[in-house]
PDB file of N, CA and C in Angstrom:
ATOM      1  N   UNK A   1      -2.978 -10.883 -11.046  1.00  0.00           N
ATOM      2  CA  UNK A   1      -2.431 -11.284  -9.773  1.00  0.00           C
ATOM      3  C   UNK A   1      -2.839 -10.222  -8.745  1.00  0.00           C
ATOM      4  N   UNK A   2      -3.041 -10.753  -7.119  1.00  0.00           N
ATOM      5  CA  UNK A   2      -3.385  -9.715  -6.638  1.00  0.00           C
ATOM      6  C   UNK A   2      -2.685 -10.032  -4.997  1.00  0.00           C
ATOM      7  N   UNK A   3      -2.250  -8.971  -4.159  1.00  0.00           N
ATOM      8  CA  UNK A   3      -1.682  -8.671  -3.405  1.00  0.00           C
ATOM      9  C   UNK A   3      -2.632  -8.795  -2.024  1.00  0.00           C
ATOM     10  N   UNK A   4      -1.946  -9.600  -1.016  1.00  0.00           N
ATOM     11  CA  UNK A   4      -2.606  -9.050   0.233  1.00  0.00           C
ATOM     12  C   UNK A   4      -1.740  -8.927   1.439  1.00  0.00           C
ATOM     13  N   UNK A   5      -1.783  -7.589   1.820  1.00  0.00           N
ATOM     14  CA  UNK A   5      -0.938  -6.988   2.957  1.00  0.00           C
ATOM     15  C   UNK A   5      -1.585  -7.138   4.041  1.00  0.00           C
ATOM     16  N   UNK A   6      -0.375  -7.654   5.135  1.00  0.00           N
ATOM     17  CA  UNK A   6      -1.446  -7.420   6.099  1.00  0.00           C
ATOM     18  C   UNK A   6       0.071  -7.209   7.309  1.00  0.00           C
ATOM     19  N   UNK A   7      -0.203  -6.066   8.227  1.00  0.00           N
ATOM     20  CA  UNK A   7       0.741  -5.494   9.157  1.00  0.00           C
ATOM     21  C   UNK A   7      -0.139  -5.597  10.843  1.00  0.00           C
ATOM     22  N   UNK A   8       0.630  -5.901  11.328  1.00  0.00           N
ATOM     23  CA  UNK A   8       0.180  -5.780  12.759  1.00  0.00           C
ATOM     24  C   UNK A   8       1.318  -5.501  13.884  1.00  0.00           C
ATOM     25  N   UNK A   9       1.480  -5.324  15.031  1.00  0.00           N
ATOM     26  CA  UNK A   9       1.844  -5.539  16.014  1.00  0.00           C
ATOM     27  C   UNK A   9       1.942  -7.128  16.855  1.00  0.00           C
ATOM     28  N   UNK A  10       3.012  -7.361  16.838  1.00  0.00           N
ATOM     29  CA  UNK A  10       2.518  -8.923  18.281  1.00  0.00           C
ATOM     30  C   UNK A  10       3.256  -8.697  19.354  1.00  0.00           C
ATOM     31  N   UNK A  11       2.394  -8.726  20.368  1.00  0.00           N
ATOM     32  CA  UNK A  11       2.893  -8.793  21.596  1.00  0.00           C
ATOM     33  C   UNK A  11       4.310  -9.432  21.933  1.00  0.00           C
ATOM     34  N   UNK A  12       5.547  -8.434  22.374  1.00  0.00           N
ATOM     35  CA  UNK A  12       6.683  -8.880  22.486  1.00  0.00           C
ATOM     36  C   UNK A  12       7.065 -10.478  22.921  1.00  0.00           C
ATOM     37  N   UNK A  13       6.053 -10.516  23.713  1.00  0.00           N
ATOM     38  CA  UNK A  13       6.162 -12.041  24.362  1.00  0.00           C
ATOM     39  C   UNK A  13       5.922 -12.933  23.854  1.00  0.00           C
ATOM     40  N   UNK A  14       4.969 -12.713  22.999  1.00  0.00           N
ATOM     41  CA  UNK A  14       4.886 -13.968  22.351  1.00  0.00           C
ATOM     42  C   UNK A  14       4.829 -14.072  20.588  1.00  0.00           C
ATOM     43  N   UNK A  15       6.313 -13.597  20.251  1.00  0.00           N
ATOM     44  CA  UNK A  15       6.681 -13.327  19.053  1.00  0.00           C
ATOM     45  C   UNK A  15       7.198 -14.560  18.534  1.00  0.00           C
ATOM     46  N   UNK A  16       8.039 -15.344  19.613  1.00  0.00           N
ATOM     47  CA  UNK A  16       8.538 -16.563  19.336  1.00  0.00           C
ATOM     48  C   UNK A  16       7.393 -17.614  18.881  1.00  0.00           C
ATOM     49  N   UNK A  17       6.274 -17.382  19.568  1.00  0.00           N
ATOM     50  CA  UNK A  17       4.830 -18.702  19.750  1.00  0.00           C
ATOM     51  C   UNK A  17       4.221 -18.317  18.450  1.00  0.00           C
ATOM     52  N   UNK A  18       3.989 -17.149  18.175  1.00  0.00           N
ATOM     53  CA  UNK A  18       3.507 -16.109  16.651  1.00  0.00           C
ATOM     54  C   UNK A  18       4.189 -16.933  15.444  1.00  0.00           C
ATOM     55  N   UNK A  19       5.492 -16.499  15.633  1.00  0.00           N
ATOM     56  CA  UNK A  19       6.539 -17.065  14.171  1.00  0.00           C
ATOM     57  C   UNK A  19       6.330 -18.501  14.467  1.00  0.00           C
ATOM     58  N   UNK A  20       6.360 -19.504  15.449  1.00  0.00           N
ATOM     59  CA  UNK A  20       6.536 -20.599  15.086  1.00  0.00           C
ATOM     60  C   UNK A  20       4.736 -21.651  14.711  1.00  0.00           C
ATOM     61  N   UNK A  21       3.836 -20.674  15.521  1.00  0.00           N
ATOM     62  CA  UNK A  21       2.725 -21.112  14.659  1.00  0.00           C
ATOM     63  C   UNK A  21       2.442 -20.663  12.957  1.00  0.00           C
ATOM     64  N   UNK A  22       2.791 -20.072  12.926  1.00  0.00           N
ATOM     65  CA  UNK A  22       2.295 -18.876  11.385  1.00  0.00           C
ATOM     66  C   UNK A  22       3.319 -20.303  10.666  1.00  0.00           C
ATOM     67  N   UNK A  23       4.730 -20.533  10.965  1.00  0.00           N
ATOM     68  CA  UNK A  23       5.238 -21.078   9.874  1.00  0.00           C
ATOM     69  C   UNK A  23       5.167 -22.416   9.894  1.00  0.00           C
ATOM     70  N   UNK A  24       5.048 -23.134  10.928  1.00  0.00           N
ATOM     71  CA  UNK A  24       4.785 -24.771  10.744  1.00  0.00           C
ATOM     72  C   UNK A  24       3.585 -25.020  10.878  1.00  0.00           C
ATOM     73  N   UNK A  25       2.798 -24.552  11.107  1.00  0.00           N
ATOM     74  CA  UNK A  25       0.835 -25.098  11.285  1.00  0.00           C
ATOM     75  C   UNK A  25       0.161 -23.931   9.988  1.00  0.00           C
ATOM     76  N   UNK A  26       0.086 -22.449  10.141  1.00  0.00           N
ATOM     77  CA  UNK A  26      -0.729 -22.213   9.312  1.00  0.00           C
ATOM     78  C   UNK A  26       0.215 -21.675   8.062  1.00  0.00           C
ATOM     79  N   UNK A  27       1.055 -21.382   7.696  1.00  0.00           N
ATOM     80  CA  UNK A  27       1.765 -21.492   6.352  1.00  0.00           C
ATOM     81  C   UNK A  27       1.384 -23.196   5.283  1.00  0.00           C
ATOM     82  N   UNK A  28       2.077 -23.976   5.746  1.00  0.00           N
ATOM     83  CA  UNK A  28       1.505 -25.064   5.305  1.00  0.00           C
ATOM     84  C   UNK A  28       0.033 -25.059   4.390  1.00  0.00           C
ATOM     85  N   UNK A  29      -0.960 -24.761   5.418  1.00  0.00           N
ATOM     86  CA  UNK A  29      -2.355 -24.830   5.102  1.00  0.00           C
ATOM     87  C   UNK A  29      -2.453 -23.632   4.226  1.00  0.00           C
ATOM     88  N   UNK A  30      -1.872 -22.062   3.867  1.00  0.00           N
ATOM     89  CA  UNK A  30      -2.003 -21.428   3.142  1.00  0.00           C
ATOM     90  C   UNK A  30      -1.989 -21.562   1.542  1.00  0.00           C
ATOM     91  N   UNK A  31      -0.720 -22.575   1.939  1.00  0.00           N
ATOM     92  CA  UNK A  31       0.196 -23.017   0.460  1.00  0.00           C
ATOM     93  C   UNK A  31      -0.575 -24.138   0.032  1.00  0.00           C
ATOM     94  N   UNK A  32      -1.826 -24.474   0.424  1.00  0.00           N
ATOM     95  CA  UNK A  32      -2.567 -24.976   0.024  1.00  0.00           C
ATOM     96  C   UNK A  32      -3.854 -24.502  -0.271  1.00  0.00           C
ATOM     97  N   UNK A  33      -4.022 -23.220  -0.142  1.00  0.00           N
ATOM     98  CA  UNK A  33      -5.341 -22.170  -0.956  1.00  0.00           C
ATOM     99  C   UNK A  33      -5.444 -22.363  -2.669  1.00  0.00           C
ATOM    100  N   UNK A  34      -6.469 -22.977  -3.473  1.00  0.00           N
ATOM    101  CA  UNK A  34      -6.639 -22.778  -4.406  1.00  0.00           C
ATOM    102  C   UNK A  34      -5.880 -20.965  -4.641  1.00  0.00           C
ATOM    103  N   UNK A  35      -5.525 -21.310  -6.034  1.00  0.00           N
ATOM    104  CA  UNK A  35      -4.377 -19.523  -6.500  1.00  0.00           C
ATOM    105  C   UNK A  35      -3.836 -18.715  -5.499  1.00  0.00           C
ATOM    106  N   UNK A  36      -3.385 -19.692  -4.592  1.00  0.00           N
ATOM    107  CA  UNK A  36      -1.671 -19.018  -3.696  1.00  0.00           C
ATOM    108  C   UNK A  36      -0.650 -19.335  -5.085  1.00  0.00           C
ATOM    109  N   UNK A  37       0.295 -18.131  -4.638  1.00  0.00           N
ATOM    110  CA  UNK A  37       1.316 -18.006  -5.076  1.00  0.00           C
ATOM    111  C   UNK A  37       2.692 -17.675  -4.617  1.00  0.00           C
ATOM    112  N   UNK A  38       2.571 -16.779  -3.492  1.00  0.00           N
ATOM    113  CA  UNK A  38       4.166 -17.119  -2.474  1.00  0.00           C
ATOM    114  C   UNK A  38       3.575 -16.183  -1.356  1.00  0.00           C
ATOM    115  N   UNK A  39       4.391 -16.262  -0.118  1.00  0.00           N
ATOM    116  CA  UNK A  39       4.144 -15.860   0.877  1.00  0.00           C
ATOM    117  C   UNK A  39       5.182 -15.136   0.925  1.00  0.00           C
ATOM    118  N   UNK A  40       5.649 -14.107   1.652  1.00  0.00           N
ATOM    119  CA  UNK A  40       6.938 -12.770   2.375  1.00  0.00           C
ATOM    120  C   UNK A  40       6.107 -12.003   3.518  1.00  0.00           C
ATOM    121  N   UNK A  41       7.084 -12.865   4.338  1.00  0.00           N
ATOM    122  CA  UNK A  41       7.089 -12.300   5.828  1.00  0.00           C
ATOM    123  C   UNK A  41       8.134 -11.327   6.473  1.00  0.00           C
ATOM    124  N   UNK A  42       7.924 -10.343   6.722  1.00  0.00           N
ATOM    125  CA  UNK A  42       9.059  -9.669   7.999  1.00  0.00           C
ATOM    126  C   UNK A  42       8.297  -9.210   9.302  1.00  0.00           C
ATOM    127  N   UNK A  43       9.187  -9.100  10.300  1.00  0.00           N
ATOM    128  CA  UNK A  43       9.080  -9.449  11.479  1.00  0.00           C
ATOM    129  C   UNK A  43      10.194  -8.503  11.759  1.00  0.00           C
ATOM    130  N   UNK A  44      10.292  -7.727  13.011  1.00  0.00           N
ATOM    131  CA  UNK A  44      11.179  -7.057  13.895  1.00  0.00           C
ATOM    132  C   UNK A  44      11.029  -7.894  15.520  1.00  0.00           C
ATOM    133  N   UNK A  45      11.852  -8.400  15.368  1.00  0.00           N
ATOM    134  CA  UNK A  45      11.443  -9.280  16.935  1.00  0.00           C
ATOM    135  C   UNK A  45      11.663  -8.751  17.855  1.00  0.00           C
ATOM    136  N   UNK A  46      12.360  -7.023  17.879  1.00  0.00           N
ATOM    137  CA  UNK A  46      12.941  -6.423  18.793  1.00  0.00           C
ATOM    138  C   UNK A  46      11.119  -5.445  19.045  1.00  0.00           C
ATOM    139  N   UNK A  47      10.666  -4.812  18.451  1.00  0.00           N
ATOM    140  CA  UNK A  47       9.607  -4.303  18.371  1.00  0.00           C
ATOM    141  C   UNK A  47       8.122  -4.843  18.305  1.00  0.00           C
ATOM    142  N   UNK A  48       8.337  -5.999  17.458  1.00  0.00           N
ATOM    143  CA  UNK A  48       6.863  -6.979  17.040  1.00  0.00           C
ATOM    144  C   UNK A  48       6.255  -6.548  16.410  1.00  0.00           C
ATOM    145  N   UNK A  49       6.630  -5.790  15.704  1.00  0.00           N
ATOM    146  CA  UNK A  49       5.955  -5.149  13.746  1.00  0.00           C
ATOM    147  C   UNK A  49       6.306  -6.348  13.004  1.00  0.00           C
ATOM    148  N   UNK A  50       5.356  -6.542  12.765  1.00  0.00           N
ATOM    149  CA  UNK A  50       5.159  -7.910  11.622  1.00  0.00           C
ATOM    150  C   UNK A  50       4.422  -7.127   9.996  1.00  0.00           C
ATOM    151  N   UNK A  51       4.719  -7.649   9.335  1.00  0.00           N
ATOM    152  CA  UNK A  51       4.084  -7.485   7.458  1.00  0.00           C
ATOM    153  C   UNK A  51       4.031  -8.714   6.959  1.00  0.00           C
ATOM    154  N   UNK A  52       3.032  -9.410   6.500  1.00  0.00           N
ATOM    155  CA  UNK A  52       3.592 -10.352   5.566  1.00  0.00           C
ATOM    156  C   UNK A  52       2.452  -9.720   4.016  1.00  0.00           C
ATOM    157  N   UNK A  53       2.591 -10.347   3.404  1.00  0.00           N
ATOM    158  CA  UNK A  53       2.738 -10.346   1.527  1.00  0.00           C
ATOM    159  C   UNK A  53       2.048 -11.561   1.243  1.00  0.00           C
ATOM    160  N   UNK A  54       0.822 -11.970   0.738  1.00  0.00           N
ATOM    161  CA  UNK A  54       0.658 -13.403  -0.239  1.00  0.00           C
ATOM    162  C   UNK A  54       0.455 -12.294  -1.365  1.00  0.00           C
ATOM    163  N   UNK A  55       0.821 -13.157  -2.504  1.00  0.00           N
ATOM    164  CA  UNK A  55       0.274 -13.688  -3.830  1.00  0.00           C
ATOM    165  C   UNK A  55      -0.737 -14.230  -3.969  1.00  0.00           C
ATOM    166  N   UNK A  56      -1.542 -13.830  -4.762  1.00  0.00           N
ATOM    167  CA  UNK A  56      -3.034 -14.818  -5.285  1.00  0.00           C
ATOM    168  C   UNK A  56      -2.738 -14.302  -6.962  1.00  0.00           C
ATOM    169  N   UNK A  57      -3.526 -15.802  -7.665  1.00  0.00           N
ATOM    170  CA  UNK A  57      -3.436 -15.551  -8.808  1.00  0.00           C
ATOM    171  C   UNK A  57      -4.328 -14.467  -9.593  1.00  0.00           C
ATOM    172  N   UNK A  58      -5.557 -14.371  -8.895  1.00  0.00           N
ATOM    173  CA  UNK A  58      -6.749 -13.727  -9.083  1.00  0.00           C
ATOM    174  C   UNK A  58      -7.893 -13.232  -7.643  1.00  0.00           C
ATOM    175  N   UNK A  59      -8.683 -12.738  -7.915  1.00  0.00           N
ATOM    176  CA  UNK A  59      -9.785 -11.832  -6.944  1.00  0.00           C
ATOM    177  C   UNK A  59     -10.480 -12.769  -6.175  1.00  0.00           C
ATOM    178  N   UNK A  60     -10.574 -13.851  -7.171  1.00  0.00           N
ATOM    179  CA  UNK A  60     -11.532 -14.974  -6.563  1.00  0.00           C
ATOM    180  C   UNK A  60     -10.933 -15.740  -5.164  1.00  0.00           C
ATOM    181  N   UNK A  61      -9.715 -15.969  -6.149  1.00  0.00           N
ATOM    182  CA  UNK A  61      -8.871 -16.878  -5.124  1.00  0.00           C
ATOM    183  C   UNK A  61      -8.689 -15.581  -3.671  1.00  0.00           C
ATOM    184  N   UNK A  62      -8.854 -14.642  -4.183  1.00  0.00           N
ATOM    185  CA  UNK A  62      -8.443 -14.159  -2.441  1.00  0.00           C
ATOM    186  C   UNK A  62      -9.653 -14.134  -1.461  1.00  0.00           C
ATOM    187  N   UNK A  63     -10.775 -14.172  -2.265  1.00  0.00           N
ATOM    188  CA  UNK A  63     -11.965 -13.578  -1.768  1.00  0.00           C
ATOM    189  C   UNK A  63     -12.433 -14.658  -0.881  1.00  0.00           C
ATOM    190  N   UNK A  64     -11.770 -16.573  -1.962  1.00  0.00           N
ATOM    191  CA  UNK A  64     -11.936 -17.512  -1.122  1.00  0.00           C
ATOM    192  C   UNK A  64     -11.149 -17.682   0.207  1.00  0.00           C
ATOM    193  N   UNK A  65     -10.148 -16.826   0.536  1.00  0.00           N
ATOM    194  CA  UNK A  65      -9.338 -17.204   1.510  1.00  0.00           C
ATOM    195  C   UNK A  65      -9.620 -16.313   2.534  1.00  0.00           C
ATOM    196  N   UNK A  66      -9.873 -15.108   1.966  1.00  0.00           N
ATOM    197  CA  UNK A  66     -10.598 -14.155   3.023  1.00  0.00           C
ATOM    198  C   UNK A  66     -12.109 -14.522   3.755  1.00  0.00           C
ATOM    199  N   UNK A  67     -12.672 -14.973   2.923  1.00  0.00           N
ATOM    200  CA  UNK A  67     -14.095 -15.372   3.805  1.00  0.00           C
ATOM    201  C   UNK A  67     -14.024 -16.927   4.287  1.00  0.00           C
ATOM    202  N   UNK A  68     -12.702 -17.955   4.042  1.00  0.00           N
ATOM    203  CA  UNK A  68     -12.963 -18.921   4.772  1.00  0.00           C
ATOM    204  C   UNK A  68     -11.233 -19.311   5.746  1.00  0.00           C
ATOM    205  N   UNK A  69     -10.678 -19.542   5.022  1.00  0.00           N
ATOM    206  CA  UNK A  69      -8.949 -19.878   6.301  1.00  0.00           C
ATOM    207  C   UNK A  69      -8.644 -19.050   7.273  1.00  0.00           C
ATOM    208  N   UNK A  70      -8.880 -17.854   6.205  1.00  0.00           N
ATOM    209  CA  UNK A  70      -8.570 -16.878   6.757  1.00  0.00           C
ATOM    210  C   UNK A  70      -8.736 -16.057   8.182  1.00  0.00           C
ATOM    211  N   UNK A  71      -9.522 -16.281   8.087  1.00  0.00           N
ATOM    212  CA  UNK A  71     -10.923 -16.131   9.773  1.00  0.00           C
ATOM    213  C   UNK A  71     -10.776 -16.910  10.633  1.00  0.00           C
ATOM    214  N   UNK A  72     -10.086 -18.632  10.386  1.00  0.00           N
ATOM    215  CA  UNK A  72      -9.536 -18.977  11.441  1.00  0.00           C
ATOM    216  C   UNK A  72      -7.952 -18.492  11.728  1.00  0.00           C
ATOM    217  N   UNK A  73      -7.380 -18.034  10.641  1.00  0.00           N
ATOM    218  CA  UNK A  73      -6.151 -17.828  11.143  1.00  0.00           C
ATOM    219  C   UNK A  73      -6.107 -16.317  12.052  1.00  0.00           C
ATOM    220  N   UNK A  74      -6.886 -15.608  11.613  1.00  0.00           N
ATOM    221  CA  UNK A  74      -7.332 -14.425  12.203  1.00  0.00           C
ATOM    222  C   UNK A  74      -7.764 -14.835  13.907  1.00  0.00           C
ATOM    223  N   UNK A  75      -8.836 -15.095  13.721  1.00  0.00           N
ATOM    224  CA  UNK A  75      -9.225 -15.886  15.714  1.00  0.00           C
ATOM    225  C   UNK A  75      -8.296 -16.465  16.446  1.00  0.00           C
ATOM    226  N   UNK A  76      -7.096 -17.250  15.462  1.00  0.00           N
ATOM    227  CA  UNK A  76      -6.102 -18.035  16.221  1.00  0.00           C
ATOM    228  C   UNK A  76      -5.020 -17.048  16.573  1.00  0.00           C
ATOM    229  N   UNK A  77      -4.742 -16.146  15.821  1.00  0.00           N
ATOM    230  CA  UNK A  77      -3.442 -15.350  16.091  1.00  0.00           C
ATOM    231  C   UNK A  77      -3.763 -13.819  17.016  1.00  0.00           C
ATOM    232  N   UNK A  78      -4.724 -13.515  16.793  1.00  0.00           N
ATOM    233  CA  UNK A  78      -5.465 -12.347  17.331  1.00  0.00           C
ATOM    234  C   UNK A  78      -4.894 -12.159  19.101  1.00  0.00           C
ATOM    235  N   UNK A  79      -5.304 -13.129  19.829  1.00  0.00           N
ATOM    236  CA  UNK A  79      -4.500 -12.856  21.416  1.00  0.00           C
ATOM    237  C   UNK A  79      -2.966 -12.747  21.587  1.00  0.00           C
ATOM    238  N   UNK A  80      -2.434 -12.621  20.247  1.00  0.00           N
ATOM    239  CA  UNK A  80      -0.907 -12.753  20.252  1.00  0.00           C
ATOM    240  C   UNK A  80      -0.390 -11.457  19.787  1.00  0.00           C
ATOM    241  N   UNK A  81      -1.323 -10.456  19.454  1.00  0.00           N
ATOM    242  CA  UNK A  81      -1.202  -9.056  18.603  1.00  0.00           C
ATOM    243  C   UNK A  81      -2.030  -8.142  19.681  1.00  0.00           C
ATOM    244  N   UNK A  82      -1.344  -6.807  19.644  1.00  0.00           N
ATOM    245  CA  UNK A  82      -1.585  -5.548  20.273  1.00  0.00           C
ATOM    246  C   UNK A  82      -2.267  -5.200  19.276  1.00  0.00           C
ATOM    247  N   UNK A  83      -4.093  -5.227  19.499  1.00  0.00           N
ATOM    248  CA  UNK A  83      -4.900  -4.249  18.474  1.00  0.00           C
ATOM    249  C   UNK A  83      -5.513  -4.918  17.662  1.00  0.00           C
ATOM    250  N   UNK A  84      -5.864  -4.929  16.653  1.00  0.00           N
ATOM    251  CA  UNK A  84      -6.465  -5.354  15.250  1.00  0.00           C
ATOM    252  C   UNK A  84      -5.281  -5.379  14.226  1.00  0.00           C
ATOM    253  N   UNK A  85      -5.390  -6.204  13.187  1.00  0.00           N
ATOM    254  CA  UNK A  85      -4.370  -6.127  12.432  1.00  0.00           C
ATOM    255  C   UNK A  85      -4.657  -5.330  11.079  1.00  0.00           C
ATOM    256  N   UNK A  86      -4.295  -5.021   9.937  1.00  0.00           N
ATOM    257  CA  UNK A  86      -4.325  -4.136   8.934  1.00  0.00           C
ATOM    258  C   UNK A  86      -4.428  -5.254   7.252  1.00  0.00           C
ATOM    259  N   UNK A  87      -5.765  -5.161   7.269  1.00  0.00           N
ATOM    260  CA  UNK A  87      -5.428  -5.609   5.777  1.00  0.00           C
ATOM    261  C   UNK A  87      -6.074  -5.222   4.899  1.00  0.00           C
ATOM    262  N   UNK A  88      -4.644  -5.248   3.619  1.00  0.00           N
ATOM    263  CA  UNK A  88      -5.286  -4.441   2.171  1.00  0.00           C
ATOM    264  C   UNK A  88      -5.349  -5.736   1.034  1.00  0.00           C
ATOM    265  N   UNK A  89      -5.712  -5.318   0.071  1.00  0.00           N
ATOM    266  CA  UNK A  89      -5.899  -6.327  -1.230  1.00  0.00           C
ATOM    267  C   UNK A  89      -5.872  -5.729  -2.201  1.00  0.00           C
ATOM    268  N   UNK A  90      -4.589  -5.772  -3.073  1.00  0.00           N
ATOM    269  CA  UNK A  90      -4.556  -4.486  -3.606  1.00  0.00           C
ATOM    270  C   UNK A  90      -4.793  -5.753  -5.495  1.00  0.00           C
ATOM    271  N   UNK A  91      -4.569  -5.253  -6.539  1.00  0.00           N
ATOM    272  CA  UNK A  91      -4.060  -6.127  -7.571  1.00  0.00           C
ATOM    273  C   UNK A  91      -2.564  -5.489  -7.840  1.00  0.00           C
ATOM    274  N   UNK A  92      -1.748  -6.653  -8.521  1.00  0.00           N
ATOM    275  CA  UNK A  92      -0.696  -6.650  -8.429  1.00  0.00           C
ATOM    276  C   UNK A  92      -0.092  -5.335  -9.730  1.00  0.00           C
ATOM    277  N   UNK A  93       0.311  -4.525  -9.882  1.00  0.00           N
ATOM    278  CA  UNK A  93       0.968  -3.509 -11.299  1.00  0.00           C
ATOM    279  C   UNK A  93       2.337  -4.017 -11.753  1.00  0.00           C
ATOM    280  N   UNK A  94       3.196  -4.527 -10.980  1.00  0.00           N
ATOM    281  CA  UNK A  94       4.246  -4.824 -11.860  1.00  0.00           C
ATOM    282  C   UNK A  94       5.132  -5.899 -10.350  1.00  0.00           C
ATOM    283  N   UNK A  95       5.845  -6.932 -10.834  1.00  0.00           N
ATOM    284  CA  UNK A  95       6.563  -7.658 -10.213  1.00  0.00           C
ATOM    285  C   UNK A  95       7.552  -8.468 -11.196  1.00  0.00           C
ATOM    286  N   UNK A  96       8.412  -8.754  -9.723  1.00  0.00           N
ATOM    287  CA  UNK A  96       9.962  -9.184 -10.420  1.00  0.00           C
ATOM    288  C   UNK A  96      10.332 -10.408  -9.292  1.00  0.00           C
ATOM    289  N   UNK A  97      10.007 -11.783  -9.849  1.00  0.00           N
ATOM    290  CA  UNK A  97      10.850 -12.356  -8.954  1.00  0.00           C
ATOM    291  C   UNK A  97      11.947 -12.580  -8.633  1.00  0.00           C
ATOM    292  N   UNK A  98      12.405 -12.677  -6.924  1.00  0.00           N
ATOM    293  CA  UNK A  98      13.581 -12.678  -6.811  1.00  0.00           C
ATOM    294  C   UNK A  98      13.443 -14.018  -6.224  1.00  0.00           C
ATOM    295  N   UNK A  99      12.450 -15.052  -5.387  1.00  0.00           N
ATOM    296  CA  UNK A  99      13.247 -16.281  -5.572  1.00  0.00           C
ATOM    297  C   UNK A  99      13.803 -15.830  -3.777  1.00  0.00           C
ATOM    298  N   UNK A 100      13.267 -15.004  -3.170  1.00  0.00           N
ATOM    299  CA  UNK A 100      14.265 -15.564  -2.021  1.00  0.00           C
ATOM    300  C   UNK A 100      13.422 -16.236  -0.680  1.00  0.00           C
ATOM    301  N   UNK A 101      14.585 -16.097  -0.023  1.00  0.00           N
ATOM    302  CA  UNK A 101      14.321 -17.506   1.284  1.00  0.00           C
ATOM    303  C   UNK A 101      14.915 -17.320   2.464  1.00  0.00           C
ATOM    304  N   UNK A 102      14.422 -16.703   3.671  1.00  0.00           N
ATOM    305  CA  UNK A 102      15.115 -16.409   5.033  1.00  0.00           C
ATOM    306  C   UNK A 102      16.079 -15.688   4.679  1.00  0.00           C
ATOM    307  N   UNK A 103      16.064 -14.228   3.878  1.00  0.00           N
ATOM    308  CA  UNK A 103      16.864 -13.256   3.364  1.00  0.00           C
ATOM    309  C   UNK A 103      18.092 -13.538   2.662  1.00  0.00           C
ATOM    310  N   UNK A 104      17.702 -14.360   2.202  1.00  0.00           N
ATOM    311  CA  UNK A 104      18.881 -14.561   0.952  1.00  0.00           C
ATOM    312  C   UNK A 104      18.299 -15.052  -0.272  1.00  0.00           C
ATOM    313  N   UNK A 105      19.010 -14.718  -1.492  1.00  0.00           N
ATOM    314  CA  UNK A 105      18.660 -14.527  -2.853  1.00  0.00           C
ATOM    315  C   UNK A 105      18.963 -16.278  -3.103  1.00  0.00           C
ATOM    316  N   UNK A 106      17.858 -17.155  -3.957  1.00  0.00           N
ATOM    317  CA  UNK A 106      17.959 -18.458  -3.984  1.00  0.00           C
ATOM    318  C   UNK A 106      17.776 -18.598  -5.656  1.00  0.00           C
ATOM    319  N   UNK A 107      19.014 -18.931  -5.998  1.00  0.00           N
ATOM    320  CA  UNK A 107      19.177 -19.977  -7.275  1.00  0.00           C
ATOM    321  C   UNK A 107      17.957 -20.373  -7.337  1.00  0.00           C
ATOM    322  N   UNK A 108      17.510 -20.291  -8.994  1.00  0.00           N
ATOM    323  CA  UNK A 108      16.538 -21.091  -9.443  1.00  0.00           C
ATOM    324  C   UNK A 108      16.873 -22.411 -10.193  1.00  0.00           C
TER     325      UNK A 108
END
């Protein structure tokens, strides 16, 4: 399994237009990447430090998302962020699911 971080800044103003594209237009289309496995987002809406977290099952699967969705979601969100954004790809060493959902712990 392998990890991809990615942290940025978004412009205070348009943090609201940020969160509500990322989760009803390009989330959707993520969760449809051959070897996705979950998404974790945080957000400071007071500041506009954003992190989010995918899951991939493997190298391949990220490598496909990095050289193709990915790049549009990158061009689309880019005028909404102070700077360049930060991304790593790490593989995964140890995980524990917890199953949660808009910060709360969710029954399986």
């Amino acid at each position: 399994m392998y990890s991809r971080v990615i942290t940025c800044e978004i412009q205070p103003a348009h943090i609201h237009e940020f969160r509500t594209i990322v989760n009803e237009e390009l989330l959707p289309r993520i969760e449809q990447q051959p070897g996705f496995l979950e998404n974790i987002e945080s957000v400071d809406s007071a500041t506009g430090k954003y992190c989010c977290m995918t899951l991939w099952e493997n190298e391949a699967a990220v490598k496909n998302y990095d050289n193709g969705l990915f790049q549009e979601i990158a061009a689309k969100l880019a005028p909404m962020m102070q700077g360049a954004p930060t991304v790593q790809t790490l593989p995964v060493d140890n995980a524990s699911a917890q199953h949660v959902r808009a910060g709360k712990l969710v029954a399986v």
